[in-house]
C-alpha atoms as a PDB file:
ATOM      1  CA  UNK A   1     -67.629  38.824  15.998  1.00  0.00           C
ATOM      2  CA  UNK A   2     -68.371  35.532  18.587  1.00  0.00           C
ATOM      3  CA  UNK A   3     -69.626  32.916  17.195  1.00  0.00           C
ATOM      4  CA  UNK A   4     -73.300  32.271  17.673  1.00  0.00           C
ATOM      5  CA  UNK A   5     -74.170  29.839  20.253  1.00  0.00           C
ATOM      6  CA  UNK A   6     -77.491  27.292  19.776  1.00  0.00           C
ATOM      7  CA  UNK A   7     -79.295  27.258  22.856  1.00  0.00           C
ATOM      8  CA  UNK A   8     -80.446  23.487  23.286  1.00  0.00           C
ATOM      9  CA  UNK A   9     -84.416  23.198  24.057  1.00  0.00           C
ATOM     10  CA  UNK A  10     -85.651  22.196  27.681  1.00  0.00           C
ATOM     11  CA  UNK A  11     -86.048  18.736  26.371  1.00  0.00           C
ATOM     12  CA  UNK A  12     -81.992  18.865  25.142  1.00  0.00           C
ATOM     13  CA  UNK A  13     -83.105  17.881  21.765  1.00  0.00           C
ATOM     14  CA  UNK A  14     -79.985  18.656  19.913  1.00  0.00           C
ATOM     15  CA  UNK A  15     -77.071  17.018  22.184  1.00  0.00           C
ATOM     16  CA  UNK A  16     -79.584  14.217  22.773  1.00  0.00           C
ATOM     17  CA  UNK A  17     -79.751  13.456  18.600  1.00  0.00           C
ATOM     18  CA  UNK A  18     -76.183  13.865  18.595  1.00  0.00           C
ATOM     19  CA  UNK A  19     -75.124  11.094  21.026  1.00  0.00           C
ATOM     20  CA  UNK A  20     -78.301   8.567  19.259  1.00  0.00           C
ATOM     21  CA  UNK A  21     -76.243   9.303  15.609  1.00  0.00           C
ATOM     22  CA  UNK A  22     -73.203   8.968  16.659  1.00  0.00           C
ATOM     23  CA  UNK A  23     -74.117   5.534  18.416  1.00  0.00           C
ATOM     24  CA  UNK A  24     -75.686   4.675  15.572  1.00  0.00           C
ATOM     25  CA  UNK A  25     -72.972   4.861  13.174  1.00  0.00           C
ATOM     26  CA  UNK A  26     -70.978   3.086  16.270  1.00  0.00           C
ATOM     27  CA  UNK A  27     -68.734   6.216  16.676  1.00  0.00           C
ATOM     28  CA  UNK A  28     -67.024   6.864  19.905  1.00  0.00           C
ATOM     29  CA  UNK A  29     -66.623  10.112  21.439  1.00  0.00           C
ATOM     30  CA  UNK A  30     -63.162  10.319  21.842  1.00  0.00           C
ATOM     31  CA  UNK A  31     -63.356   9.731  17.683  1.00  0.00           C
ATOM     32  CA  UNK A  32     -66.046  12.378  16.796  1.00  0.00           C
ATOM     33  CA  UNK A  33     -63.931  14.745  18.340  1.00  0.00           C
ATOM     34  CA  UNK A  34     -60.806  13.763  16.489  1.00  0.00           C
ATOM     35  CA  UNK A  35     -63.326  14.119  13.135  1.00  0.00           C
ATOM     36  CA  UNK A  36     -63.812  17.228  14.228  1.00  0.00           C
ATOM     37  CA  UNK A  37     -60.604  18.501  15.233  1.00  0.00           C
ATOM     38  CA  UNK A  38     -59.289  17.302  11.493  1.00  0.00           C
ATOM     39  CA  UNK A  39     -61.590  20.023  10.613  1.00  0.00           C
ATOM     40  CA  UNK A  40     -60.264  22.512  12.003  1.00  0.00           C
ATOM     41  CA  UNK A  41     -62.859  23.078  14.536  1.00  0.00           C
ATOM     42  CA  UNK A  42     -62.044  23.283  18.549  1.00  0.00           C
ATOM     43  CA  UNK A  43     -63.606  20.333  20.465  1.00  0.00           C
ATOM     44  CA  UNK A  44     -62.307  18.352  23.983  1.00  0.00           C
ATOM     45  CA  UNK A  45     -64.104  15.239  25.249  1.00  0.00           C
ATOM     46  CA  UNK A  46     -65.082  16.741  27.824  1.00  0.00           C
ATOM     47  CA  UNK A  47     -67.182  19.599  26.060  1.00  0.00           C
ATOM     48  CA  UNK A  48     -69.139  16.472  23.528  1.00  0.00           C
ATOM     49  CA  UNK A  49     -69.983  14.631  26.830  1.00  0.00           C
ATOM     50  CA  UNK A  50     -71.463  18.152  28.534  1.00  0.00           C
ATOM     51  CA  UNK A  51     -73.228  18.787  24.798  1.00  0.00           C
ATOM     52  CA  UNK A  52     -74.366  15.242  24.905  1.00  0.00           C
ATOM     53  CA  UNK A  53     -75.918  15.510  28.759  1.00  0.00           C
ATOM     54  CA  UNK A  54     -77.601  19.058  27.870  1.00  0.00           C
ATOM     55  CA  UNK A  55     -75.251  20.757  30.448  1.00  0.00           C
ATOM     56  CA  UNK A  56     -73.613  23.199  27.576  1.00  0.00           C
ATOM     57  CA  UNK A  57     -74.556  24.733  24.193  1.00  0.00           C
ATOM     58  CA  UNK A  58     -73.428  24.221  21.367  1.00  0.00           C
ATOM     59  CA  UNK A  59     -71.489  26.666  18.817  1.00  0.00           C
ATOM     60  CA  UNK A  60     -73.485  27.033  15.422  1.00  0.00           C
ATOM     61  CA  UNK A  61     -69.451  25.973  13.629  1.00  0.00           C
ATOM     62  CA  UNK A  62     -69.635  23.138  15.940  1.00  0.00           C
ATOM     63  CA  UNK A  63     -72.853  22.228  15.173  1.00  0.00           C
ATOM     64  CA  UNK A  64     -71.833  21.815  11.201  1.00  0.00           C
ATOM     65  CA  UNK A  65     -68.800  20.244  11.950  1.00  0.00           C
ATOM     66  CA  UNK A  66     -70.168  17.228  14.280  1.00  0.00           C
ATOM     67  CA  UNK A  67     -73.522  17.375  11.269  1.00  0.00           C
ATOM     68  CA  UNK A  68     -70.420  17.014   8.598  1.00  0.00           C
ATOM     69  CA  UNK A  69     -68.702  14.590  10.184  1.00  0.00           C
ATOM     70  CA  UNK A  70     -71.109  12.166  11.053  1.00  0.00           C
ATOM     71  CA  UNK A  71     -73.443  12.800   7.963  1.00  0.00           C
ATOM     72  CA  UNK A  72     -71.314  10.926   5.466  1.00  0.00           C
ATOM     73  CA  UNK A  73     -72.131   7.690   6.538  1.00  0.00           C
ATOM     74  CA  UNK A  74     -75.816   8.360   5.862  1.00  0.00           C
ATOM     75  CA  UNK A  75     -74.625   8.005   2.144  1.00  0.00           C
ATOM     76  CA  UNK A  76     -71.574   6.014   2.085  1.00  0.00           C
ATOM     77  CA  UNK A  77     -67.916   6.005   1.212  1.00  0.00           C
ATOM     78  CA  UNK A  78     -68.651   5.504  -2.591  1.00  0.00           C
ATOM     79  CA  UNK A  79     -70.771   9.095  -2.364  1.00  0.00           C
ATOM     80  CA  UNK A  80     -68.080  11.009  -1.185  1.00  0.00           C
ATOM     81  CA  UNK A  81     -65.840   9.842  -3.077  1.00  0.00           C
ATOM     82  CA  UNK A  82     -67.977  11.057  -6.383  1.00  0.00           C
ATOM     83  CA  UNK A  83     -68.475  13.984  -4.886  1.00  0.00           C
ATOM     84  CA  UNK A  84     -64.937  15.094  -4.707  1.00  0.00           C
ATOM     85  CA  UNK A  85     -64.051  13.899  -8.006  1.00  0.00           C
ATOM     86  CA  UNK A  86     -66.841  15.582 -10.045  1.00  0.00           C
ATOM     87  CA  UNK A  87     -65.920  18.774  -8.001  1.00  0.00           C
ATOM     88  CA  UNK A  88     -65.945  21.789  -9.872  1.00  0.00           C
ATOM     89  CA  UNK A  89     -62.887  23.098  -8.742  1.00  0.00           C
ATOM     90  CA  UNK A  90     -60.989  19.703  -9.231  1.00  0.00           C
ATOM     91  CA  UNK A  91     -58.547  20.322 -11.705  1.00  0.00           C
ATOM     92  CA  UNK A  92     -55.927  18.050 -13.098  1.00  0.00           C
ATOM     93  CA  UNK A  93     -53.393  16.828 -11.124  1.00  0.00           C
ATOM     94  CA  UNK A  94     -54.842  18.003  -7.864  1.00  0.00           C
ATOM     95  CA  UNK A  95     -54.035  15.766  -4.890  1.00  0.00           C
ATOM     96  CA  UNK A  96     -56.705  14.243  -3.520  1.00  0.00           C
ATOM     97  CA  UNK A  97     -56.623  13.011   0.139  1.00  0.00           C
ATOM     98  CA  UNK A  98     -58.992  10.200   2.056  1.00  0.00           C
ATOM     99  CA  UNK A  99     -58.575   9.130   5.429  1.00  0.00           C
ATOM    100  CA  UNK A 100     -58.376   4.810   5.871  1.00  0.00           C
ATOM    101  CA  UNK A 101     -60.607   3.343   8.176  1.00  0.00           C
ATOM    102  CA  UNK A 102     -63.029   6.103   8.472  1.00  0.00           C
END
């Protein structure tokens, strides 16, 4: 099955609220896309900037991934960090990884 593919409206509203986020949390391109990638989700430059401009659409997985990735600053480091260790499936001596300077 292909993944499902978000057509953006004639106005671009999606790829347009995806570049204003992303400089509002003062993220770079080139760094979305390596958020991304660390996800396990395909993404170039070259395919954020063509998103961005309203000259492609956009994959429904990429769509959650760029959402996920930019969404934890809305409610801080000290959020997520709760929210993995009152995880249900957390179990003693799990390993636990965070990413500096993110």
């Amino acid at each position: 099955m292909t993944e499902q593919k978000i057509k953006q409206d004639h106005k671009g509203t999606i790829g347009k609220n995806i570049r204003k986020i992303r400089l509002s949390h003062k993220i770079g391109q080139v760094d979305l896309v390596r958020k991304v990638l660390l996800m396990g989700v395909p993404l170039t430059r070259e395919s954020l900037v063509k998103i961005e401009r309203v000259i492609q659409h956009i994959q429904l997985l990429l769509l959650r991934a760029i959402k996920d990735s930019l969404d934890w600053r809305e409610h801080g480091a000290e959020h997520e960090i709760n929210q993995v260790l009152n995880h249900k499936h957390l179990d003693p001596g799990s390993i636990i990884l965070f990413h500096n300077d993110t």
